[in-house]
Protein backbone atom coordinates (compact mmCIF):
# COMPACT_ATOMS: atom_id res chain seq x y z
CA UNK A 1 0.00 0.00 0.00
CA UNK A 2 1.36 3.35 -0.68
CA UNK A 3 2.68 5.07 2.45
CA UNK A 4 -0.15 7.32 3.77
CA UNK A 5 0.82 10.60 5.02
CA UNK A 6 1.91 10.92 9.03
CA UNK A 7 -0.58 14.36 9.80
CA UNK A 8 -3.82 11.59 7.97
CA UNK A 9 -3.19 8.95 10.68
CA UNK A 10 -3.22 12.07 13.80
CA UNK A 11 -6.70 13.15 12.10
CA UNK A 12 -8.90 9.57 11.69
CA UNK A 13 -11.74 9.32 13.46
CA UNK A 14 -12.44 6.50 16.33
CA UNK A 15 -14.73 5.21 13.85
CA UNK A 16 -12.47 5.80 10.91
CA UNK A 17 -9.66 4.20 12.74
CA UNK A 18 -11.40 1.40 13.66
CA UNK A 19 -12.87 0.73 10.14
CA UNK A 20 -9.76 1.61 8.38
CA UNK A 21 -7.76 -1.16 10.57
CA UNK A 22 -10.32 -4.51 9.30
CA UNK A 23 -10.14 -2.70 5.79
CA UNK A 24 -6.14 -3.84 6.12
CA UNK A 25 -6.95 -6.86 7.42
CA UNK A 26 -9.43 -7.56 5.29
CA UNK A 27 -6.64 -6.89 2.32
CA UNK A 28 -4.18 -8.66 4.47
CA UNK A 29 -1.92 -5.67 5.10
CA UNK A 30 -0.85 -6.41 8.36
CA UNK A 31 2.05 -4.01 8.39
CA UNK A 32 -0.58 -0.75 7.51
CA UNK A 33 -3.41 -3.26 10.41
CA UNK A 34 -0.29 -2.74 12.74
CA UNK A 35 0.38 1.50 11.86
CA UNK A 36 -3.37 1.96 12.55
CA UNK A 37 -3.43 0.76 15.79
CA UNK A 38 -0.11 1.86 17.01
CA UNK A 39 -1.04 5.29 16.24
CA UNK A 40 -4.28 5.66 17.72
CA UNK A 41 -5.16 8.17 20.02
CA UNK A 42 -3.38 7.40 23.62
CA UNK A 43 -5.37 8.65 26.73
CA UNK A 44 -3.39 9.33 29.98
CA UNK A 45 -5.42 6.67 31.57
CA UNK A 46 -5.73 4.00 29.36
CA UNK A 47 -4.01 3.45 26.65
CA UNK A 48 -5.42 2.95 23.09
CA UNK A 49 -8.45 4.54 22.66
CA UNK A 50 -11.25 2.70 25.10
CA UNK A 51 -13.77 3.05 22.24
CA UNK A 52 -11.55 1.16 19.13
CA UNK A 53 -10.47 -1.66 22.15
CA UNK A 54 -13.99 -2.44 23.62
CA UNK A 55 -15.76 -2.34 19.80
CA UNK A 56 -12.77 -5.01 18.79
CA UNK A 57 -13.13 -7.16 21.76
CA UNK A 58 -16.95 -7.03 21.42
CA UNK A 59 -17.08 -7.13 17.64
CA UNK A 60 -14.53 -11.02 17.88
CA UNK A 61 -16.48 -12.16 20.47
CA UNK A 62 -20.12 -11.39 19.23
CA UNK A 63 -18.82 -12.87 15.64
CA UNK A 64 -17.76 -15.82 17.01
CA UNK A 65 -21.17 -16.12 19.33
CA UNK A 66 -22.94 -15.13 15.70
CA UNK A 67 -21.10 -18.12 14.06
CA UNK A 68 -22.35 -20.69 16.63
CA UNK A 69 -26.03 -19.28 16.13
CA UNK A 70 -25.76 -19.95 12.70
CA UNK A 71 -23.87 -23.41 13.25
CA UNK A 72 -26.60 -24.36 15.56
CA UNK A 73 -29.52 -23.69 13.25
CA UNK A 74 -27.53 -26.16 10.46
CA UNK A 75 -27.31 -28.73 12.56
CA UNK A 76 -30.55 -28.36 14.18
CA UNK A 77 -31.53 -27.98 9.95
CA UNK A 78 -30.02 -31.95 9.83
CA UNK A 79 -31.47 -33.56 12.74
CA UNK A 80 -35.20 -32.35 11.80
CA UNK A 81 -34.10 -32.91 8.18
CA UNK A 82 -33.08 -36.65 9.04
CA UNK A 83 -36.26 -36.70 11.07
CA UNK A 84 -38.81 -36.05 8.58
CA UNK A 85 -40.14 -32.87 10.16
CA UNK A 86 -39.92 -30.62 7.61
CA UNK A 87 -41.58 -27.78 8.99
CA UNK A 88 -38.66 -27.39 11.81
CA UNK A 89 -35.88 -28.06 9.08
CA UNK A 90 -37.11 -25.06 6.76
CA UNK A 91 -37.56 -23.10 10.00
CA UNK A 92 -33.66 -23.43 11.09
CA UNK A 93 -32.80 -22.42 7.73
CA UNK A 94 -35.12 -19.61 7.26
CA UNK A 95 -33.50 -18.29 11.17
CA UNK A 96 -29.63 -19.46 9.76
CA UNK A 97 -30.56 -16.65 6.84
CA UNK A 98 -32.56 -14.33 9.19
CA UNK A 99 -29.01 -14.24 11.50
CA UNK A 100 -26.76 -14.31 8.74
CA UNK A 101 -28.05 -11.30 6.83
CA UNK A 102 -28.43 -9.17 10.21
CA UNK A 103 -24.78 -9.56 10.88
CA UNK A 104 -23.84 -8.38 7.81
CA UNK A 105 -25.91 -5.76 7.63
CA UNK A 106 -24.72 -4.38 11.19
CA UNK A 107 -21.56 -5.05 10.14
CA UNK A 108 -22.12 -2.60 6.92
CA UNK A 109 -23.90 -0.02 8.89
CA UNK A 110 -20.28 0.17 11.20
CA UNK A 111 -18.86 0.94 7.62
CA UNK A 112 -17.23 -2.39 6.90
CA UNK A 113 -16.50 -3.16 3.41
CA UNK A 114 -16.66 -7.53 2.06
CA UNK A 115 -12.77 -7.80 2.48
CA UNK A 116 -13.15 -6.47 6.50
CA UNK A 117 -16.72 -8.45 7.08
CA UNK A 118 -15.18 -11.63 5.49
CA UNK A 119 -12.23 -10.93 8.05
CA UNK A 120 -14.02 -10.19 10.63
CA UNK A 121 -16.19 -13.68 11.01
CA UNK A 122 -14.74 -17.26 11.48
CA UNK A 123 -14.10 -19.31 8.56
CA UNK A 124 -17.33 -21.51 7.96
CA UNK A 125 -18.44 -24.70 7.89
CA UNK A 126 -18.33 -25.57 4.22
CA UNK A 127 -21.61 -27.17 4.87
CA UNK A 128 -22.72 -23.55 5.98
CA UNK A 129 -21.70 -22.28 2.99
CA UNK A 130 -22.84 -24.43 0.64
CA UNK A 131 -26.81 -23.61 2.59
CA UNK A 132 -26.18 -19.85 2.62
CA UNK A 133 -24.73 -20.61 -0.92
CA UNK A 134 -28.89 -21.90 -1.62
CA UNK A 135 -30.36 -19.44 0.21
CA UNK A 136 -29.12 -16.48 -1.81
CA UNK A 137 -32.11 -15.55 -3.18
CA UNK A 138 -34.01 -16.13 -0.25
CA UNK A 139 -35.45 -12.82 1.48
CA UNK A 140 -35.29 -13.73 5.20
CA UNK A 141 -38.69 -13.00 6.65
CA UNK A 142 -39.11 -10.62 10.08
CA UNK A 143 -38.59 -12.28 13.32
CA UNK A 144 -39.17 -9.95 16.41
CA UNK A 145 -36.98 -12.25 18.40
CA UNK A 146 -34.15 -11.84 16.19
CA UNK A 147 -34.42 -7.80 16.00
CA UNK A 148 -34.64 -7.94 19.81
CA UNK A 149 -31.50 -10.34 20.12
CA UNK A 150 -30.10 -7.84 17.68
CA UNK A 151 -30.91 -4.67 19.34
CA UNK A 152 -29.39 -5.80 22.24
CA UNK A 153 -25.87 -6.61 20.09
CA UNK A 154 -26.10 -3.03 18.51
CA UNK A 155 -25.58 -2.16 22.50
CA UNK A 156 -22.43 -4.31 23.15
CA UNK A 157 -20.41 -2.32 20.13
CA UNK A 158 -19.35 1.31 21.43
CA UNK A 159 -18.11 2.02 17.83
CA UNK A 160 -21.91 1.98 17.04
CA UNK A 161 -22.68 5.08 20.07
CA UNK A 162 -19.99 7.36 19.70
């Protein structure tokens, strides 16, 4: 990547910094990942700024909590599947969808681009992706549970509030 100017890395935003530093990752620049967070704003109490730390440690650990979710509905997909009840099969994948597209589209309202959301989650089950793969086209329907479940993620991210 061509070297960015010393006075743009003083001026970036919490929320550009924080953005800026998946967007390497994401384009596995770990050199310009590294420059991003070593020169983030320092507080005299802290360290790194409290807001880019807690939204990182939030935004791994909800992703990998997200992941499960979405692991759990495939293989709860396969045991109603191998069951015969069809009803709770399409159900699990309709909810694996619902989750799937919420995450992203939190993920896209912090200002991630594919490169940092694709960083940003686990690597998936290839059985995962080949469902998700068939579900493309598939609008996921409301689900009142999942909004509330996702409301209450939107809290756990301080990138989202400040």
């Amino acid at each position: 990547m061509k070297k960015l100017p010393e006075k743009l890395y003083e001026n970036l935003s919490s929320r550009e910094r924080f953005v800026a530093t998946w967007e390497a990752i994401g384009r596995e620049d770990e050199n310009e990942a590294q420059k991003l967070q070593d020169t983030a704003p320092r507080h005299q109490f802290t360290g790194p700024d409290s807001v880019i730390r807690k939204s990182w440690t939030a935004i791994i650990a909800i992703s990998l909590g997200i992941e499960a979710d979405i692991s759990g509905c495939v293989l709860t997909f396969q045991l109603a599947h191998h069951a015969g009840q069809t009803e709770t099969a399409i159900a699990s994948l309709k909810k694996m969808k619902k989750i799937d597209a919420m995450w992203r589209e939190l993920l896209k309202e912090i200002g991630f681009s594919e490169a940092a959301i694709k960083a940003v989650r686990p690597k998936k089950h290839p059985l995962v992706e080949h469902l998700l793969t068939i579900l493309k086209n598939h609008t996921p329907e409301p689900d009142d549970s999942l909004d509330a479940y996702f409301q209450e993620i939107r809290q756990m991210i301080p990138i989202l509030h400040h």
